[in-house]
Structure formats: structure tokens, C-alpha cells
N, C-alpha and C. Protein backbone atom coordinates (compact mmCIF):
# COMPACT_ATOMS: atom_id res chain seq x y z
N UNK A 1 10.90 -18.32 12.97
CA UNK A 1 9.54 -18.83 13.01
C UNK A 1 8.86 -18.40 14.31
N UNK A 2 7.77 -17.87 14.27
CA UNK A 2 6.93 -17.34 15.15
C UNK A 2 6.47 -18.92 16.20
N UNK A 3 6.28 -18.91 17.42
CA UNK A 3 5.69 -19.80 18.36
C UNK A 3 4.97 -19.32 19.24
N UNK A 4 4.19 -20.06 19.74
CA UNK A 4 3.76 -19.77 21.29
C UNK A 4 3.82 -18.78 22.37
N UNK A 5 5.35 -19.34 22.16
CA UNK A 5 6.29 -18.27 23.03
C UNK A 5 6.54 -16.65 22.74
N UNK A 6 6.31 -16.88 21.29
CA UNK A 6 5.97 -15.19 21.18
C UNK A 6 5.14 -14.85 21.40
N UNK A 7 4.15 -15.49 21.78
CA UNK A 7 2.84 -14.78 22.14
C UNK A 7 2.71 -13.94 23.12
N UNK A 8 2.57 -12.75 22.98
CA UNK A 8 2.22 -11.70 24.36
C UNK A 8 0.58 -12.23 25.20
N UNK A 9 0.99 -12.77 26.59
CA UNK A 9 -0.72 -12.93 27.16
C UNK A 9 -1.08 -11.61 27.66
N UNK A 10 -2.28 -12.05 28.27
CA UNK A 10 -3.08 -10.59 28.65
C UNK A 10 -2.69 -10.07 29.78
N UNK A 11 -2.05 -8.83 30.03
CA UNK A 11 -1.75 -8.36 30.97
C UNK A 11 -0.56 -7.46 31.06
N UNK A 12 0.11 -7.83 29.82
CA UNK A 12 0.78 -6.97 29.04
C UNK A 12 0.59 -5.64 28.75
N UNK A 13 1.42 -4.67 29.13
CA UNK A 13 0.67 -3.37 28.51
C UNK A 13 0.83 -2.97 26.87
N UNK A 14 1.68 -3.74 25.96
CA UNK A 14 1.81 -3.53 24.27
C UNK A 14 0.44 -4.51 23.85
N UNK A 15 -0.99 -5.13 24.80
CA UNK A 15 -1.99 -5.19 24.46
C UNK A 15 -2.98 -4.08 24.23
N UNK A 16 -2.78 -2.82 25.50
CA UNK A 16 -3.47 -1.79 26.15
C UNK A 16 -3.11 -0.99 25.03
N UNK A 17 -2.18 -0.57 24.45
CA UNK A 17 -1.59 0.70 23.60
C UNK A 17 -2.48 0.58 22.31
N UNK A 18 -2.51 1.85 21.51
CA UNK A 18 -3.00 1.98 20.61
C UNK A 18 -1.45 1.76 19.98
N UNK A 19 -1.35 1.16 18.55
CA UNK A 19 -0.45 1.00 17.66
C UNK A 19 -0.04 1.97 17.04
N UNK A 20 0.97 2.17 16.32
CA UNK A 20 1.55 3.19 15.76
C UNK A 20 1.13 2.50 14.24
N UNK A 21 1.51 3.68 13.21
CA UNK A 21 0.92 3.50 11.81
C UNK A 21 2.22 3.07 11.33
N UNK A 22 2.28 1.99 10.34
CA UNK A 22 3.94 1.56 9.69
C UNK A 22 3.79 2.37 9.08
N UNK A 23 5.04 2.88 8.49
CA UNK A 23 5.81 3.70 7.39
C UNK A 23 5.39 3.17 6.34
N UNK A 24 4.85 3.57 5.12
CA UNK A 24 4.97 2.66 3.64
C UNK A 24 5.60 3.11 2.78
N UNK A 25 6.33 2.58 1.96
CA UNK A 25 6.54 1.45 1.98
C UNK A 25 7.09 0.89 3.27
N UNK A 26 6.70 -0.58 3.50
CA UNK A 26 7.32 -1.08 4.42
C UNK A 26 8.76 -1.24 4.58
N UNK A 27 9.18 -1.29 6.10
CA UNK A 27 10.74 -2.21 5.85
C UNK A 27 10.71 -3.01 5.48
N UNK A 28 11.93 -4.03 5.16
CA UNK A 28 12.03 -4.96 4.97
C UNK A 28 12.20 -6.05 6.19
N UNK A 29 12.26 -5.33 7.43
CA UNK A 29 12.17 -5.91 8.71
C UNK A 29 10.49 -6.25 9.10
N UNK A 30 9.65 -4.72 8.81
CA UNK A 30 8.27 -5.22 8.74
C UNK A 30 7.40 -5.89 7.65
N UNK A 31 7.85 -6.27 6.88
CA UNK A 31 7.57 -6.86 5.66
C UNK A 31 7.77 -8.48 6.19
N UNK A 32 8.99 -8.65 6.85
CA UNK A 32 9.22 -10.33 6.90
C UNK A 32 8.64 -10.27 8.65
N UNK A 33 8.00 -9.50 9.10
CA UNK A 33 7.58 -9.92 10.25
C UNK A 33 5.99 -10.25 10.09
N UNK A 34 5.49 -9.24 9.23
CA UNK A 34 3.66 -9.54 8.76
C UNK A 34 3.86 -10.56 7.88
N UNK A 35 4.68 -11.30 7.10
CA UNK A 35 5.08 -12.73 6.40
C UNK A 35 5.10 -14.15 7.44
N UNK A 36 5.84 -13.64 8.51
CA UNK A 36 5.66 -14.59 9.33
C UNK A 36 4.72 -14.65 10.53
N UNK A 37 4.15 -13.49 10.44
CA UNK A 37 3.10 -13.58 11.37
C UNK A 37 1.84 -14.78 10.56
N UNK A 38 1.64 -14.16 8.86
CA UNK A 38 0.44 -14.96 8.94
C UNK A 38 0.87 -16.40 7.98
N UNK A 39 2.42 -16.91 8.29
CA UNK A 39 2.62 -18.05 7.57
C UNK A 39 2.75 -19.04 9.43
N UNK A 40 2.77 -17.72 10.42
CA UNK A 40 2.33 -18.66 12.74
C UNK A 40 1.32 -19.03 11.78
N UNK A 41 0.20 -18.27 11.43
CA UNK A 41 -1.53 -18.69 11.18
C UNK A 41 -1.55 -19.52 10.76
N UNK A 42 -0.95 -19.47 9.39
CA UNK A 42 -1.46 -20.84 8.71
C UNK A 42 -0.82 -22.58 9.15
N UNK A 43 0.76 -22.34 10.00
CA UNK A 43 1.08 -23.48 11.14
C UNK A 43 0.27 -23.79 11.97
N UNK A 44 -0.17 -22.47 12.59
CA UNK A 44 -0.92 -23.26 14.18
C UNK A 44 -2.44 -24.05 13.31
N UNK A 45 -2.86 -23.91 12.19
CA UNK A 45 -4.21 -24.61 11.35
C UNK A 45 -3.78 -26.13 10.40
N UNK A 46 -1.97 -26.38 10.70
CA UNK A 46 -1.83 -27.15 10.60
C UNK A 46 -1.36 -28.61 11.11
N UNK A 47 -1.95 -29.43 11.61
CA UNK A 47 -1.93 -30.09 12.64
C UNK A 47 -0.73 -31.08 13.07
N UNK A 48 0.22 -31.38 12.06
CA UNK A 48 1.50 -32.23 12.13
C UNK A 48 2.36 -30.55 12.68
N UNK A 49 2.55 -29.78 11.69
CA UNK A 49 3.34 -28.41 12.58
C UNK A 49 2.93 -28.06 13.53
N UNK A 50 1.31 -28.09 13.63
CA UNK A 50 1.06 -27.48 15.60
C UNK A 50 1.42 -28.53 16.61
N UNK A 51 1.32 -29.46 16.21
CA UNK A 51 1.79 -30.46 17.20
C UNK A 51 3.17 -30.76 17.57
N UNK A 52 3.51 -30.30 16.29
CA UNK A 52 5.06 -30.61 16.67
C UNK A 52 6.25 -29.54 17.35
N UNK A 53 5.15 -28.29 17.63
CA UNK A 53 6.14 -27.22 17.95
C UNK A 53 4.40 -26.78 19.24
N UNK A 54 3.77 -26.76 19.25
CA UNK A 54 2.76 -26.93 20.46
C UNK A 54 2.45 -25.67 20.32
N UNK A 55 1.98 -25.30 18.88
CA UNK A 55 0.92 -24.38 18.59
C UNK A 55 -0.65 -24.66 19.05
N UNK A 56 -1.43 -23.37 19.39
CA UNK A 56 -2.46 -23.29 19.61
C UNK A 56 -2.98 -22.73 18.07
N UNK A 57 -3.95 -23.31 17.48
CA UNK A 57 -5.10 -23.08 16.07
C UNK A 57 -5.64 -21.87 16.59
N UNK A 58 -5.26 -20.83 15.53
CA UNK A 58 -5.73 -19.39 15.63
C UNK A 58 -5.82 -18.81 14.42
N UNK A 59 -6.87 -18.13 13.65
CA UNK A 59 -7.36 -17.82 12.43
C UNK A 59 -6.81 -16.21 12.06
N UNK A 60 -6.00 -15.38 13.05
CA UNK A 60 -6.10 -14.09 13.44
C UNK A 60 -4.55 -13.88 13.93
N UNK A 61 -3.64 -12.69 13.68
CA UNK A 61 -2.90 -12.17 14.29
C UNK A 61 -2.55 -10.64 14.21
N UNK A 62 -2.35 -9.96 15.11
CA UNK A 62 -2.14 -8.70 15.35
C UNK A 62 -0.48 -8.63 15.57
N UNK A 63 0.33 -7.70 15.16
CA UNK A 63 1.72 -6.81 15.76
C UNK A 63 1.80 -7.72 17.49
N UNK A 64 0.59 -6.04 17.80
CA UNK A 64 1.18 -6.23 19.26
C UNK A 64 1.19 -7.21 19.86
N UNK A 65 -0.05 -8.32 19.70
CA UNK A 65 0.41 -9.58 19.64
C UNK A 65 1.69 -10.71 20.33
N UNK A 66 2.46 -10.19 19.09
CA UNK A 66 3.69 -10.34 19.50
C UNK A 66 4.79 -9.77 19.90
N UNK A 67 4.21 -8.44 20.40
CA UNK A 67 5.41 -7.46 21.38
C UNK A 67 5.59 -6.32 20.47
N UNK A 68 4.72 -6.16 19.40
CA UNK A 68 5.48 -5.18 18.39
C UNK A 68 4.06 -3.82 18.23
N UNK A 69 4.03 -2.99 18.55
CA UNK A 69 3.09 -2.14 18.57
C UNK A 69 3.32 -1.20 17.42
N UNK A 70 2.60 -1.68 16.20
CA UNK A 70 2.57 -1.51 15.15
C UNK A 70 1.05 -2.12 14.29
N UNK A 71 0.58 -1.15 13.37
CA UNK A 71 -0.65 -1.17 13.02
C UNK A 71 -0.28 -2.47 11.87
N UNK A 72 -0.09 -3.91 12.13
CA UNK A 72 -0.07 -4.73 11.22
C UNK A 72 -1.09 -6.26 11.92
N UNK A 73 -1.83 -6.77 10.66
CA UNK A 73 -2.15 -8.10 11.00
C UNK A 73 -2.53 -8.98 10.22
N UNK A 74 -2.56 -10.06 10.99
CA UNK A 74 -2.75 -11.48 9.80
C UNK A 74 -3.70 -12.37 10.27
N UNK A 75 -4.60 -12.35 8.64
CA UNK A 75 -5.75 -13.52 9.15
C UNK A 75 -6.07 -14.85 7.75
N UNK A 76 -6.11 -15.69 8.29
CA UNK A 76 -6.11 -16.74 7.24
C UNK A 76 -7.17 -17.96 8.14
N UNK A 77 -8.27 -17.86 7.11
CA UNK A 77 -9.73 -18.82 7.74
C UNK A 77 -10.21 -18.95 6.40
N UNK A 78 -11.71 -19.79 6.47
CA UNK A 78 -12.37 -20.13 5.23
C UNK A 78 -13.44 -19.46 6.66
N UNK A 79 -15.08 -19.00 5.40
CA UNK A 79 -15.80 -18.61 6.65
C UNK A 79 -17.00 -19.36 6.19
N UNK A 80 -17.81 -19.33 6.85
CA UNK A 80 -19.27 -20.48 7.16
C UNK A 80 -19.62 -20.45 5.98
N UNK A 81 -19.58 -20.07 4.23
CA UNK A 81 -19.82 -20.36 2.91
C UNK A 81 -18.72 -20.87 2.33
N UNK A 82 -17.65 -21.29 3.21
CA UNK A 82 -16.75 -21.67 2.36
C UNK A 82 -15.88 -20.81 1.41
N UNK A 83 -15.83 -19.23 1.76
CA UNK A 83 -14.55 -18.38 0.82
C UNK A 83 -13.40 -18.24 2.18
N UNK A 84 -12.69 -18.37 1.50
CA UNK A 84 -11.07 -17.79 2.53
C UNK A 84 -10.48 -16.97 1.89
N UNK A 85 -10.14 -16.58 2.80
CA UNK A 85 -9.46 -15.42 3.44
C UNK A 85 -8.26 -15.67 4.08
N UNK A 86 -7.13 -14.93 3.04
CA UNK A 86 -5.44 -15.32 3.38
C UNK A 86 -4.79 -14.03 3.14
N UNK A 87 -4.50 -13.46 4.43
CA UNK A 87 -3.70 -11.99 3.96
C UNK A 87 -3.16 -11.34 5.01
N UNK A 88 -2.05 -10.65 4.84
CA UNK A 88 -1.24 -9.71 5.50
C UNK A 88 -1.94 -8.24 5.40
N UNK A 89 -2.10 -7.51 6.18
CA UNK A 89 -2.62 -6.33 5.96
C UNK A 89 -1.31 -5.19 7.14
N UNK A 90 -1.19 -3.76 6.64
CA UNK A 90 -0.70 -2.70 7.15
C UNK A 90 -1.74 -1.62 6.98
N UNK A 91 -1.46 -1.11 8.11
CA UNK A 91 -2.39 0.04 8.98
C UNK A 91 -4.07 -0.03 7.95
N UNK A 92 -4.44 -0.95 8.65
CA UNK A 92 -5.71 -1.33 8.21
C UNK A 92 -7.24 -0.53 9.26
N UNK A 93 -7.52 0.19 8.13
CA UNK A 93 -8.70 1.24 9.22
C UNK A 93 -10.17 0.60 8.72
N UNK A 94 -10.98 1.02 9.43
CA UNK A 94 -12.19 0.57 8.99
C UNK A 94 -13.16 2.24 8.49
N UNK A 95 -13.31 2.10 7.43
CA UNK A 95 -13.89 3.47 6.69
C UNK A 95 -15.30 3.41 6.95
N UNK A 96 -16.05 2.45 6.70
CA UNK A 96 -17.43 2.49 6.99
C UNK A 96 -18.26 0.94 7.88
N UNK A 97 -19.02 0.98 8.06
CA UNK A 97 -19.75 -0.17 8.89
C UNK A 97 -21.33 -0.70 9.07
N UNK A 98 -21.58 -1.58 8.86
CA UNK A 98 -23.04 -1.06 9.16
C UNK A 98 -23.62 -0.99 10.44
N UNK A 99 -25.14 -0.37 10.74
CA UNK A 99 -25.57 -0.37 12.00
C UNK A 99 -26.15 -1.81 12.35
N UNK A 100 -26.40 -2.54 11.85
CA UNK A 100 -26.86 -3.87 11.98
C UNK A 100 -25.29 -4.66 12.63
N UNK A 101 -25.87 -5.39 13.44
CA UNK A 101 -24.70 -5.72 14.09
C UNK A 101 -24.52 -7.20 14.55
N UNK A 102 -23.52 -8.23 14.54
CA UNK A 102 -23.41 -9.58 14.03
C UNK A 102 -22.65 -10.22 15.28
N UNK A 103 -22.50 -11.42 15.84
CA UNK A 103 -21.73 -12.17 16.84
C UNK A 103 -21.64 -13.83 16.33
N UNK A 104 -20.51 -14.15 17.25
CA UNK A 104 -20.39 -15.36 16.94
C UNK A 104 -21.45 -16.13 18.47
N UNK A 105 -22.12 -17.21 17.91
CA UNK A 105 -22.71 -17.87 19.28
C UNK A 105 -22.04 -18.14 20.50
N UNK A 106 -21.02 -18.83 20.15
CA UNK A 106 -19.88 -19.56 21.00
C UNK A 106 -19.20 -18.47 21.81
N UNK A 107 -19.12 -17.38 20.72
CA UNK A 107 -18.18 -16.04 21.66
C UNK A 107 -17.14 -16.42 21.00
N UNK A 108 -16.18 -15.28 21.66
CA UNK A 108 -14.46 -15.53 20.33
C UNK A 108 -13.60 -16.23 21.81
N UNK A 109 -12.43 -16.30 20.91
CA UNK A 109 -11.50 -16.49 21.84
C UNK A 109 -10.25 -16.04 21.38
N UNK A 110 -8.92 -15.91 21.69
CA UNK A 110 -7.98 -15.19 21.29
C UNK A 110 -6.33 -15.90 21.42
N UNK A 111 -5.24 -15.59 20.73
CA UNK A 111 -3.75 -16.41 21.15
C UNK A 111 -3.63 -15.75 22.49
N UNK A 112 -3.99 -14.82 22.74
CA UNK A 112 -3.39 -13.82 23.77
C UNK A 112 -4.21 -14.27 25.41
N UNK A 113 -5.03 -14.66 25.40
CA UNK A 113 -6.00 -15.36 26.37
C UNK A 113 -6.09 -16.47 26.60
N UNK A 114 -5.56 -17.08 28.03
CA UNK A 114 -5.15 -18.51 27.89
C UNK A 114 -6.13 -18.82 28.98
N UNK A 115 -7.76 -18.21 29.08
CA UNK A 115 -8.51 -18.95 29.55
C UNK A 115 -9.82 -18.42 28.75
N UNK A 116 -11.13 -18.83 29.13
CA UNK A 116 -12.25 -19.24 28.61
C UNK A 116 -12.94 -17.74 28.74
N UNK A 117 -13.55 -16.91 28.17
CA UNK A 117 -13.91 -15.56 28.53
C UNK A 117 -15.89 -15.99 27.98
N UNK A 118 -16.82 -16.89 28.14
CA UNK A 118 -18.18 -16.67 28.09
C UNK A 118 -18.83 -15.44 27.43
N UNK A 119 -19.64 -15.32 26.37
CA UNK A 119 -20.01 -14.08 26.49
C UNK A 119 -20.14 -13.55 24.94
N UNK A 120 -21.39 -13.08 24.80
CA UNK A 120 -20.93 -12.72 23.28
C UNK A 120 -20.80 -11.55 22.86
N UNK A 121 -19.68 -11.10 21.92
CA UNK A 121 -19.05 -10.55 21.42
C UNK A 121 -19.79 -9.48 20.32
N UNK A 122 -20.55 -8.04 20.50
CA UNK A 122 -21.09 -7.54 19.31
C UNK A 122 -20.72 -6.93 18.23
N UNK A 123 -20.48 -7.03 17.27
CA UNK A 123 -19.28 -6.65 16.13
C UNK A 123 -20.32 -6.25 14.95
N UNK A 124 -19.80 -5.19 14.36
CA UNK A 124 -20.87 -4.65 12.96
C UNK A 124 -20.72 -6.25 12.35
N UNK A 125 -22.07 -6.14 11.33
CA UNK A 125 -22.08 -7.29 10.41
C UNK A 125 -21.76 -6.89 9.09
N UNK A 126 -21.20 -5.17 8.90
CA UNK A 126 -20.83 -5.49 7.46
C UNK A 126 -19.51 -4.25 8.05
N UNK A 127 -18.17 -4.54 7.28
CA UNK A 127 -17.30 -3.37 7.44
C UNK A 127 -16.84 -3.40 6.19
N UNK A 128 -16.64 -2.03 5.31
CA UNK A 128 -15.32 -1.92 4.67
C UNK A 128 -14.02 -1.89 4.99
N UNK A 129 -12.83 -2.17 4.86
CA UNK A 129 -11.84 -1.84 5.37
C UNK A 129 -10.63 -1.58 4.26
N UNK A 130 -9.97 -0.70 4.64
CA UNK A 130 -8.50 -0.35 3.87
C UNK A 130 -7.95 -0.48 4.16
N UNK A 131 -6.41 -0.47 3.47
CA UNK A 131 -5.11 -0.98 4.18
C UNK A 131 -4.00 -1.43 2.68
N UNK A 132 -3.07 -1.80 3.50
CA UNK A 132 -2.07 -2.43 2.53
C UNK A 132 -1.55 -3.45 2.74
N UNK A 133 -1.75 -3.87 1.45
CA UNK A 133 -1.34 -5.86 1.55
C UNK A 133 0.29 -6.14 1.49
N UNK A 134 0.29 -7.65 1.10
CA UNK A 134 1.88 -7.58 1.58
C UNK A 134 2.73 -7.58 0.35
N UNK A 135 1.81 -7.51 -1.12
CA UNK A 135 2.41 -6.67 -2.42
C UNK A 135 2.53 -5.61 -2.55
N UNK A 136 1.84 -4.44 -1.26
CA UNK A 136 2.46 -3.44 -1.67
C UNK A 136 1.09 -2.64 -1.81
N UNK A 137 -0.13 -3.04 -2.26
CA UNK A 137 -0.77 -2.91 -3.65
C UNK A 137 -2.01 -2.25 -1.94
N UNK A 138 -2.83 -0.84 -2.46
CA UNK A 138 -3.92 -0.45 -1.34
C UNK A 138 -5.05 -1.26 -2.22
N UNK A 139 -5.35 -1.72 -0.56
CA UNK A 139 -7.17 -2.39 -0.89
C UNK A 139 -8.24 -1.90 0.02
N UNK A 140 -9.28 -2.66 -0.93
CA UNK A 140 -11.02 -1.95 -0.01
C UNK A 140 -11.46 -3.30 0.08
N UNK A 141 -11.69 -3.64 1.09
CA UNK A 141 -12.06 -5.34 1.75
C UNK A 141 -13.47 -5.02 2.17
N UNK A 142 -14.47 -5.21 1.52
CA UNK A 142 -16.07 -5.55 1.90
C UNK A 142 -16.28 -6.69 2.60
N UNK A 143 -16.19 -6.91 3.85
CA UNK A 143 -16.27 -7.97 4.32
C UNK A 143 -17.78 -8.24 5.18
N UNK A 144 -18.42 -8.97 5.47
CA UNK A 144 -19.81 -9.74 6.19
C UNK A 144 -19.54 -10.69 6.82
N UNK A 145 -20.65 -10.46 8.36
CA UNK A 145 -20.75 -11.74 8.96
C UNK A 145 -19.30 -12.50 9.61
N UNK A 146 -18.79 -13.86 9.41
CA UNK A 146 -17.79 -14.49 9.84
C UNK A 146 -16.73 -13.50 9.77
N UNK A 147 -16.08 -12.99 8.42
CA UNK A 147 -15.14 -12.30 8.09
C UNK A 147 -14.68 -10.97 8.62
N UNK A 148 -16.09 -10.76 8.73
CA UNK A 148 -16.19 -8.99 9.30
C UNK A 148 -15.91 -9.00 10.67
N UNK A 149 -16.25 -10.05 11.59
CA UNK A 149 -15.69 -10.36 13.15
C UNK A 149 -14.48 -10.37 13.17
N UNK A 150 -13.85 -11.31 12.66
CA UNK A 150 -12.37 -11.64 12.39
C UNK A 150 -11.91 -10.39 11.95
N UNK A 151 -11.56 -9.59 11.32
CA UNK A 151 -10.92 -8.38 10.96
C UNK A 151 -11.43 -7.63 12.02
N UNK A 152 -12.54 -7.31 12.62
CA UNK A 152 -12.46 -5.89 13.48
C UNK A 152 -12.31 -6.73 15.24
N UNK A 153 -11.78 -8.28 14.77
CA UNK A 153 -11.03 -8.74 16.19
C UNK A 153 -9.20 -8.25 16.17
N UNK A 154 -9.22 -8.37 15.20
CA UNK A 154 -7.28 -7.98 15.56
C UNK A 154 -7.66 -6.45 14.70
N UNK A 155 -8.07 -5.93 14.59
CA UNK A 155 -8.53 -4.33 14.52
C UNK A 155 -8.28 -3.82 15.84
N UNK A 156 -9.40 -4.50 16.45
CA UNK A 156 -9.43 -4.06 17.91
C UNK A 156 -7.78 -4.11 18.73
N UNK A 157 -7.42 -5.17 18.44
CA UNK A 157 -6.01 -5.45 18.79
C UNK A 157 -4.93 -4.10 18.74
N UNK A 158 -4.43 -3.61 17.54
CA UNK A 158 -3.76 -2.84 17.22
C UNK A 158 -4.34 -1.33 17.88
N UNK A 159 -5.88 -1.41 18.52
CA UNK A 159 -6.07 -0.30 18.84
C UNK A 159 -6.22 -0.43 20.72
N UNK A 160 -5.77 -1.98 20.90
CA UNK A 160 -5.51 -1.50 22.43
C UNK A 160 -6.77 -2.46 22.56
N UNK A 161 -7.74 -3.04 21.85
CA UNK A 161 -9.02 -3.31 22.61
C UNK A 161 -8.86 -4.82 22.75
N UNK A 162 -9.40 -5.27 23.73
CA UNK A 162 -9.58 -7.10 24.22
C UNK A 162 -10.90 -6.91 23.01
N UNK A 163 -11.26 -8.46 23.07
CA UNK A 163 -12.49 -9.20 22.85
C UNK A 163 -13.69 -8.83 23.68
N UNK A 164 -12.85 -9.03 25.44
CA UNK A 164 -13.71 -9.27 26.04
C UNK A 164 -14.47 -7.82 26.77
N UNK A 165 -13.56 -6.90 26.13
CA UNK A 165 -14.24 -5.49 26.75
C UNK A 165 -15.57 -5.06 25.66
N UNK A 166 -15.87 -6.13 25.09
CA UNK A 166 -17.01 -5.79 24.08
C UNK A 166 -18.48 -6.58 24.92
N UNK A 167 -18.08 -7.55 25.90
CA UNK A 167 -19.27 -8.57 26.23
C UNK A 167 -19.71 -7.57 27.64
N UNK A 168 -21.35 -7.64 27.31
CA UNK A 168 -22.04 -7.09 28.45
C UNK A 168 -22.35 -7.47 29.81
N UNK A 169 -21.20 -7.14 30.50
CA UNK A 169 -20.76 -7.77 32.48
C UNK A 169 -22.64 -8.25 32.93
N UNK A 170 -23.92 -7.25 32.82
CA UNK A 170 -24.77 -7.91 33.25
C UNK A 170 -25.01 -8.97 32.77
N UNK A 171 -25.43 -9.11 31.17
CA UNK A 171 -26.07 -10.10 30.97
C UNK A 171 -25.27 -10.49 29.50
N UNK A 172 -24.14 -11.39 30.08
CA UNK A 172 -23.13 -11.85 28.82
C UNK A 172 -23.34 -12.57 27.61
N UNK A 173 -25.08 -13.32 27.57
CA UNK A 173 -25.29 -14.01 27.04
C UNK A 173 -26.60 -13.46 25.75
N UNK A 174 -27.02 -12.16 26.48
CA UNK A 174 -28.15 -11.35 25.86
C UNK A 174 -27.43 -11.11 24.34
N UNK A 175 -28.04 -11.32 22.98
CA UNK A 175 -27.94 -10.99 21.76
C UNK A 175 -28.11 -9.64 21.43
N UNK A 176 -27.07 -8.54 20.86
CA UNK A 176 -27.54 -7.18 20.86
C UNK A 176 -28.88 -6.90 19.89
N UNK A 177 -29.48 -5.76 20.51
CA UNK A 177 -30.51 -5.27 19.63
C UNK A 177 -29.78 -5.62 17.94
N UNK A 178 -30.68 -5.51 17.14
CA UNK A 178 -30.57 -5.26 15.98
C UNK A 178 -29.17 -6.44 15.40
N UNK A 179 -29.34 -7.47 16.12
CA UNK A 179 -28.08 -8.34 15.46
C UNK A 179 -28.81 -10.13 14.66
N UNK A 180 -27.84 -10.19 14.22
CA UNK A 180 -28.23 -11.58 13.39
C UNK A 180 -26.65 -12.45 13.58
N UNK A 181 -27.22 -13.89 14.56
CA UNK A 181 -25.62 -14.35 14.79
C UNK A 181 -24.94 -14.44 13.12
N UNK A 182 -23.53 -14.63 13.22
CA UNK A 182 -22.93 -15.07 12.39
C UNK A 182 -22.96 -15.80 11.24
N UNK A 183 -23.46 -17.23 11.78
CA UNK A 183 -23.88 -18.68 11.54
C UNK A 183 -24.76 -18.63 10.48
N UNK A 184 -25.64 -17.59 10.84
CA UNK A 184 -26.60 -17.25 9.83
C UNK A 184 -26.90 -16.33 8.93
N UNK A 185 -25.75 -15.68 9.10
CA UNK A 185 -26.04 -14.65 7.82
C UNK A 185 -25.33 -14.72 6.36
């Protein structure tokens, strides 16, 4: 069972690296590691198991993450309409995006960051993405808004990138051109 303690914090260099692409079919070593990566997710969202093993609530997980620099991740959330989103994904790319571009108000935050980073975060508001699930089976994920943050946040992950190398050092709080927060789209 994945904890806490696996968590790689920031400062790590298997955050900095770009990931390597898994083999597919998967092993059966990486198969039960993207299983338990996003069954951490759905513990740390449950509050008798986070408490009882002193999980932090996180909607998102990446490989490197947890020490493993490998193009895999796991995200399990419901988003501001109420659809969820529960899935394991391998070497998940983003094929197209739009130019309109989306943030959360609050700003993100991350397992890997164990302090407060201010600042908002500019992320396309629409991505396709591909990849392979944990049947095996290739998909095309149209995702918007809430969803579309969350995937090109542990995107970023596997390719080496923080959260916070996206927020603008002058003015952290300025809304990018051409964006519509989250909340509202």
C-alpha cells in the first residue's frame, strides 16, 4: 500500500527528469504499481483510511511521484458538474489543446509540496489526450475546464514540470489573457 512516505517532496531530482515511456503491454510489476497508485488516490479521499494511516487528500498521481520515472498516472475526482473521473493511464501524451486557456482560482497544490505555493496556475481549457488504461484498451480523453487541469497537472509531472513553474513571479495573481477560471466553465 502506497503512503505518505512514498511520497517523493520537491527537491528531488526523479521530479526534474523527463519520464521514460512504459513498454506495452505493461509488466505486471507496472500494472500493480499504476493499481496502487490510483487505489493511494482514492484512500487519501477517504477519510477513516486517511486518518488512519495520515494520508494527505489528493485527486492526482504521477510515477515519479513516487520515485519511479516512468510515463504513468492516476487521477480519481468528480469535477465542478459533478462527472468523475477514475483511471490509471500509461504514457499519456496530449495530441491537441486549445488556445483558450483555464485556471483554478485558489491555485493548485500538489502530494509532492508540503507548503503553500500562491499563484495561479495557466493550463489549456480544453485537451485531448491519449494513452493506455489499466485494461489494456488505447483511449482519446476530451477533457475541459476542472478535468483538463488535473490531467495536464501530473502530465506535467512525468515531464519534469512543477505546478509552480507555470505561475507568473511578477504578478502571481494576474488571470492569463484569453482565460476563463475553472469554476466557470
Amino acid at each position: 500500500m502506497i503512503t505518505m512516505d512514498h511520497i517523493v517532496r520537491e527537491g528531488d531530482p526523479v521530479l526534474r527528469q523527463k519520464a521514460e515511456e512504459v513498454v506495452l503491454p505493461p509488466s505486471d510489476e507496472d500494472q500493480n504499481t499504476l493499481e496502487e497508485m490510483l487505489q493511494f488516490i482514492k484512500n487519501s479521499q477517504d477519510d477513516e483510511i486517511a486518518q488512519k494511516y495520515n494520508l494527505r487528500p489528493g485527486i492526482g498521481l504521477a510515477a515519479p511521484q513516487i520515485g519511479i520515472s516512468k510515463r504513468m498516472l492516476a487521477v480519481h475526482f468528480t469535477d465542478f458538474h459533478d462527472r468523475d473521473y477514475s483511471m490509471g493511464l500509461f504514457n499519456p501524451r496530449i495530441v491537441s489543446h486549445s488556445v483558450e486557456l483555464t485556471y483554478l482560482q485558489n491555485g493548485e497544490g500538489c502530494l509532492s509540496v508540503d507548503r503553500d505555493v500562491p499563484g495561479i496556475v495557466p493550463r489549456y481549457a480544453r485537451i485531448t489526450v491519449k494513452a493506455t488504461n489499466l485494461n489494456g484498451e488505447e483511449v482519446k480523453l476530451r477533457l475541459k475546464g476542472y478535468a483538463a487541469i488535473v490531467v495536464q497537472h501530473e502530465i506535467d509531472h512525468i515531464d519534469g514540470i512543477m505546478f509552480y513553474d507555470h505561475i507568473n513571479d511578477k504578478n502571481p495573481f494576474e488571470p492569463p489573457e484569453n482565460s476563463t477560471p475553472a469554476e466557470e466553465m
